[in-house]
N, C-alpha and C. Protein backbone atom coordinates (compact mmCIF):
# COMPACT_ATOMS: atom_id res chain seq x y z
N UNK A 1 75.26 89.66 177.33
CA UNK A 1 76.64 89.95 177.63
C UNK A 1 77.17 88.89 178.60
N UNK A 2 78.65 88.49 178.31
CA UNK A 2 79.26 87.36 179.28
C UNK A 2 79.19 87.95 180.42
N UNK A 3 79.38 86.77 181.28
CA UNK A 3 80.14 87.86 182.56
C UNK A 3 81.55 87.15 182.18
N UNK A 4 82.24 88.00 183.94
CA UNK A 4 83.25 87.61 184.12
C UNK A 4 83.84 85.72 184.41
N UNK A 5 82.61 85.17 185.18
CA UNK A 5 82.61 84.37 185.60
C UNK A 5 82.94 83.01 184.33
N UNK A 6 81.86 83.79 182.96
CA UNK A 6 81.55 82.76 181.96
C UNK A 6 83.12 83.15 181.08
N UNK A 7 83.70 84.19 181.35
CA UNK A 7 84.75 84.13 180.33
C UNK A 7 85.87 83.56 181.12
N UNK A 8 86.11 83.36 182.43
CA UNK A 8 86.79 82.56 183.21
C UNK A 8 86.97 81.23 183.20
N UNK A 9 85.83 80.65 183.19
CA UNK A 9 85.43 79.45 182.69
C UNK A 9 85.68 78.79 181.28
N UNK A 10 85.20 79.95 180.50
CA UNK A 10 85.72 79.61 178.90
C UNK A 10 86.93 79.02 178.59
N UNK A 11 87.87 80.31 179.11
CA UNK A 11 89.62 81.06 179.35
C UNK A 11 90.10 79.25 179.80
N UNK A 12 89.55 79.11 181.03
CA UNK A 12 90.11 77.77 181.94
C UNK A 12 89.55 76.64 181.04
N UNK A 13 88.16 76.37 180.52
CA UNK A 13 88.50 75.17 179.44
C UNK A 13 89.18 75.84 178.16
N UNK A 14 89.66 76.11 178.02
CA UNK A 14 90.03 76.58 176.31
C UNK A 14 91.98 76.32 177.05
N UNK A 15 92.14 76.57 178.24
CA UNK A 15 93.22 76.54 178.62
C UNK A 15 93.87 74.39 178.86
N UNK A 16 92.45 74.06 179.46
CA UNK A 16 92.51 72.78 179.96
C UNK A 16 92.44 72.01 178.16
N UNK A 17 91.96 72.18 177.48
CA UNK A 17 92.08 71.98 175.94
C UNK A 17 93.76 71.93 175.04
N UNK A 18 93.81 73.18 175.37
CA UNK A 18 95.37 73.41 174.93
C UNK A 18 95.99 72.62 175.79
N UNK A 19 95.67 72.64 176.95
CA UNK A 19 97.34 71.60 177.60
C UNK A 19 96.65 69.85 177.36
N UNK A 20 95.89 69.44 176.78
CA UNK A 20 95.41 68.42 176.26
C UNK A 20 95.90 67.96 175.04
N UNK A 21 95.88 68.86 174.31
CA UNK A 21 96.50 69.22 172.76
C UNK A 21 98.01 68.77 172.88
N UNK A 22 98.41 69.36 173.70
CA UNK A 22 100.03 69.66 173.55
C UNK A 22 100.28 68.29 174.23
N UNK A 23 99.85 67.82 175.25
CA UNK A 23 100.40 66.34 175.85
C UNK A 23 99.86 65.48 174.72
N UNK A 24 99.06 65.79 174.00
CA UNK A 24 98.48 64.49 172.48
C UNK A 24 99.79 64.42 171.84
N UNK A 25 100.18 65.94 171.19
CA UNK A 25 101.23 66.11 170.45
C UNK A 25 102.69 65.86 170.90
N UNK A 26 102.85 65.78 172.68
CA UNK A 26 103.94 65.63 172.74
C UNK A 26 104.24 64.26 172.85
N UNK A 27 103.09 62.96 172.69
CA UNK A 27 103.58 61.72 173.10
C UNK A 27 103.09 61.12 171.59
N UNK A 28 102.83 62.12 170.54
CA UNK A 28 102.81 61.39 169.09
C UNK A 28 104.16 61.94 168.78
N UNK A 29 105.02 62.94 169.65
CA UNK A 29 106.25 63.18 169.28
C UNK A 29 107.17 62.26 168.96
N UNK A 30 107.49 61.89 171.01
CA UNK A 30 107.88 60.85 171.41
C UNK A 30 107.90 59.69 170.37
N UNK A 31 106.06 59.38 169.59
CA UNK A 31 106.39 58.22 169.02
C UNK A 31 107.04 58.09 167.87
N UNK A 32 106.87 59.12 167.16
CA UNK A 32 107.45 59.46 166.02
C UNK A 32 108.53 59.24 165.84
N UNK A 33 109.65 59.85 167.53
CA UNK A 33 111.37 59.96 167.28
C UNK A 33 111.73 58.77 167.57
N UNK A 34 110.86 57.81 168.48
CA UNK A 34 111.54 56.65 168.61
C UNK A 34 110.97 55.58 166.98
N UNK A 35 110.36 55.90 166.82
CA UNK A 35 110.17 55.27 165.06
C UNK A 35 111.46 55.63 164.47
N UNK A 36 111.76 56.76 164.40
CA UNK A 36 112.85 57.45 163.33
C UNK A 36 114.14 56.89 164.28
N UNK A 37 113.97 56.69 165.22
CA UNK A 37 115.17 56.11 165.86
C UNK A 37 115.73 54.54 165.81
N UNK A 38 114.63 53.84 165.59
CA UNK A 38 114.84 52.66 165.14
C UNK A 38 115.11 52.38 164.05
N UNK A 39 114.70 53.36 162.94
CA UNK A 39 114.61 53.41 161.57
C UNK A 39 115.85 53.60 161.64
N UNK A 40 116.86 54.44 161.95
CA UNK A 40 117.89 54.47 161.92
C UNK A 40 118.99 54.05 162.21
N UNK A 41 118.75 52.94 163.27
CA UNK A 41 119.58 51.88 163.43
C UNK A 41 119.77 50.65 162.54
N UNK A 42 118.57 50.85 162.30
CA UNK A 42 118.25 49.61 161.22
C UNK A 42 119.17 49.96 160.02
N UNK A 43 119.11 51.43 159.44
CA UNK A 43 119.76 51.74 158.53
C UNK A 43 121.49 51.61 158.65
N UNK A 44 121.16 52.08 160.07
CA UNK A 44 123.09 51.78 160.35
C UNK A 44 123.36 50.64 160.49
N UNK A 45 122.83 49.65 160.97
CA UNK A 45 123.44 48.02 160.86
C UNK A 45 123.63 47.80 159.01
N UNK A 46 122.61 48.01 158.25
CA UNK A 46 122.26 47.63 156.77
C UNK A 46 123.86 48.34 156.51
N UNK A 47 123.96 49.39 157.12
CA UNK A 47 125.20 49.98 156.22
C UNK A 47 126.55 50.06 156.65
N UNK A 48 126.61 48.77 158.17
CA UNK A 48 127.85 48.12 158.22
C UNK A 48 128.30 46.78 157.75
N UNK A 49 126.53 46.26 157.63
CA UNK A 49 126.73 45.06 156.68
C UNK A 49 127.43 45.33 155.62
N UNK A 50 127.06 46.31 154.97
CA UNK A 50 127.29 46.02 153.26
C UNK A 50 128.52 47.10 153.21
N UNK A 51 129.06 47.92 154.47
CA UNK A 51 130.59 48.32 154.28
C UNK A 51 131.31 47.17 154.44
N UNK A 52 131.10 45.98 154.94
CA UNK A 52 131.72 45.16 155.78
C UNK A 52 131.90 44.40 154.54
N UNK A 53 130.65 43.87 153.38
CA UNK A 53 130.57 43.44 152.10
C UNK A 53 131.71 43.92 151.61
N UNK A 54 131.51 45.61 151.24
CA UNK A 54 132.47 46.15 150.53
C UNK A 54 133.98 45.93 150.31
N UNK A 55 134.07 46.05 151.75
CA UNK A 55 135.63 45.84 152.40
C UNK A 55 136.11 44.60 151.85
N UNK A 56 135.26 43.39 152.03
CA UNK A 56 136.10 42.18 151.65
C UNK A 56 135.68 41.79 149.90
N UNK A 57 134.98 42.70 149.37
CA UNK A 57 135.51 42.43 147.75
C UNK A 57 136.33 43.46 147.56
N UNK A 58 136.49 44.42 148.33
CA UNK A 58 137.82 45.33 147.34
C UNK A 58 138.95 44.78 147.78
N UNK A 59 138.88 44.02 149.10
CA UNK A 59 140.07 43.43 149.52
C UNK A 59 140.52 42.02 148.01
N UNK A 60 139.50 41.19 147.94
CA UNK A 60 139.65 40.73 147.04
C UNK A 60 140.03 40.94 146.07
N UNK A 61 139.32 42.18 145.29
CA UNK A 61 139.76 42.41 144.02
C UNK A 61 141.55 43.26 144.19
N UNK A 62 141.86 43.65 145.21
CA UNK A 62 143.11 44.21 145.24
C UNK A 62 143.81 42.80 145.03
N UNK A 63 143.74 41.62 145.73
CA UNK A 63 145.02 40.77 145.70
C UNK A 63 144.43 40.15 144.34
N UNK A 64 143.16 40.21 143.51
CA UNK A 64 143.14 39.69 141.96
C UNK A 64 143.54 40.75 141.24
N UNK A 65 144.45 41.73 141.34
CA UNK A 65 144.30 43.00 140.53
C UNK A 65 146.45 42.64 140.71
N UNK A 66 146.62 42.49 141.73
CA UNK A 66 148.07 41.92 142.00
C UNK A 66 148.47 40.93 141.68
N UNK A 67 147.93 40.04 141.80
CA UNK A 67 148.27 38.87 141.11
C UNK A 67 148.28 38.63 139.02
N UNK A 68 146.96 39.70 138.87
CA UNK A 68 147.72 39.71 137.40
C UNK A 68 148.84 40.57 137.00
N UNK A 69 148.87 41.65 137.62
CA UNK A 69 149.98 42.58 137.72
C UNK A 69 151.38 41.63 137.45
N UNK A 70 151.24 40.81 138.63
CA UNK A 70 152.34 39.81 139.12
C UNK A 70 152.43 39.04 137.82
N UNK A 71 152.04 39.09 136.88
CA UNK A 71 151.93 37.56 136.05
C UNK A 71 152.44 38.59 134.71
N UNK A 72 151.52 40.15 134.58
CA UNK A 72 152.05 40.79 133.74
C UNK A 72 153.44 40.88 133.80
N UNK A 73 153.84 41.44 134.47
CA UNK A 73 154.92 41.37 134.48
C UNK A 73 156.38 40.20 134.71
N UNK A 74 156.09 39.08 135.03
CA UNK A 74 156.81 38.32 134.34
C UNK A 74 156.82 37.83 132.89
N UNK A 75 155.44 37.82 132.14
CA UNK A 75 155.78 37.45 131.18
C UNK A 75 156.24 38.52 129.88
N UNK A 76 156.28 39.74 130.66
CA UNK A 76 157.00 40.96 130.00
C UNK A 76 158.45 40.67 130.18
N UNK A 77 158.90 40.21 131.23
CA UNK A 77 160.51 40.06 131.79
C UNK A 77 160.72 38.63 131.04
N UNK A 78 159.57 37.36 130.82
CA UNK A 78 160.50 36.66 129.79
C UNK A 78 160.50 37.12 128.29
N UNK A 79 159.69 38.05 127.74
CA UNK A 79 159.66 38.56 126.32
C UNK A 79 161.15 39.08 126.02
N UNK A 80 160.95 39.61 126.82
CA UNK A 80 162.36 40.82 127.12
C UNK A 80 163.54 40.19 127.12
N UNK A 81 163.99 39.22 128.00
CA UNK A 81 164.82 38.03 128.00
C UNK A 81 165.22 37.14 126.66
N UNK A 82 163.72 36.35 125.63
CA UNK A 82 163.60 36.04 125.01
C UNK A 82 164.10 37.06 123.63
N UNK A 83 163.72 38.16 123.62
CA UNK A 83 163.69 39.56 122.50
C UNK A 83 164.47 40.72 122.81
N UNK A 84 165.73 40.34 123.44
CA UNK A 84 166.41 41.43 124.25
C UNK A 84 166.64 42.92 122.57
N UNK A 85 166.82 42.60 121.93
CA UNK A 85 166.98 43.71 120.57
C UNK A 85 165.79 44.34 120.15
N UNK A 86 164.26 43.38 120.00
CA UNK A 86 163.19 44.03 119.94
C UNK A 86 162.87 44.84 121.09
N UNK A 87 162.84 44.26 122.70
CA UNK A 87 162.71 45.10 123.58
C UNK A 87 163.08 46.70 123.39
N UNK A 88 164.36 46.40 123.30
CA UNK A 88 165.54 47.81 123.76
C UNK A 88 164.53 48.78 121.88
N UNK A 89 164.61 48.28 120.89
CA UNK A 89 164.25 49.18 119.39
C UNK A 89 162.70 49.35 120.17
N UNK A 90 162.07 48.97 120.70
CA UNK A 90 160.58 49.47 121.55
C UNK A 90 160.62 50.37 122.31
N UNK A 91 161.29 50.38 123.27
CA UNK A 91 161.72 51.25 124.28
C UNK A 91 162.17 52.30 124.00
N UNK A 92 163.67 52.10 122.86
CA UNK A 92 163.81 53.65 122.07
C UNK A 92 162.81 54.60 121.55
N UNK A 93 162.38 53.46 120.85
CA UNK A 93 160.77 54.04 119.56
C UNK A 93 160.28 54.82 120.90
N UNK A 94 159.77 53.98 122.02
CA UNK A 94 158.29 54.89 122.78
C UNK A 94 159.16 56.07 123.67
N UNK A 95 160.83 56.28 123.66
CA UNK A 95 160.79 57.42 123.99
C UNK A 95 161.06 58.72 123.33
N UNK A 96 161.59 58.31 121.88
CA UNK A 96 161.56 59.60 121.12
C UNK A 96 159.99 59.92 121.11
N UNK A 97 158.96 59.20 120.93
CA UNK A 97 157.87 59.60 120.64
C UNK A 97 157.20 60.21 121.77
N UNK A 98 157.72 60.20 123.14
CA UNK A 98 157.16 60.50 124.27
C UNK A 98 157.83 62.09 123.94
N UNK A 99 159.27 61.95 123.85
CA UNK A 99 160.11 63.31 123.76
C UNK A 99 159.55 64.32 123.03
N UNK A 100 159.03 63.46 121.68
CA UNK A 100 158.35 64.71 120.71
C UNK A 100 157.10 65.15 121.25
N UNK A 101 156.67 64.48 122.28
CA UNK A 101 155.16 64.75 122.62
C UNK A 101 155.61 66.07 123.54
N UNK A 102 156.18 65.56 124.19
CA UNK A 102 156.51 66.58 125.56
C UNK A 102 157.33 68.33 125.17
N UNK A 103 157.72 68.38 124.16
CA UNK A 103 158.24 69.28 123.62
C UNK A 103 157.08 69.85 122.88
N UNK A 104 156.27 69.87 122.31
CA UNK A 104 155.00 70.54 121.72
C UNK A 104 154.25 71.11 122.90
């Protein structure tokens, strides 16, 4: 049979164990969050780079998306100029046909 003395002893290493345990675990914590913390900066620079990418091709493609716009439409305004009778019999045509659409 234990005594008191030997389950005291036990109690106090089994105690000195656990708080051994827990300072292991709390500085593989530590290393862990500062891993995931770097990891995540890293990820946030990567993903102002490539917003920053983003930004200047949609900027691009907006003023190449305007500029044909810009071009469509003049050479619609010289057709029009050029075909003033075909224009206007086009324009009629696509709105009875819009009218009949919209009425169904």
């Amino acid at each position: 049979m234990a005594s008191i003395r030997d389950v005291k002893q036990g109690a106090s290493k089994a105690a000195e164990d656990l708080a051994g345990a827990a300072e292991n675990a709390g500085s593989t914590l530590k290393e862990g969050l500062k891993e995931t913390a770097d990891e995540l900066h890293r990820l946030g620079d990567r993903l102002r780079a490539n917003g920053s990418h983003l930004e200047d091709e949609l900027r691009d493609a907006g003023r190449r998306f305007g500029e044909g716009a810009r071009k469509f439409g003049d050479t619609a305004a010289e057709q029009i100029r050029a075909h003033p009778l075909a224009a206007f019999g086009i324009a009629f045509a696509a709105g009875m046909i819009v009218t009949r659409w919209l009425r169904r």
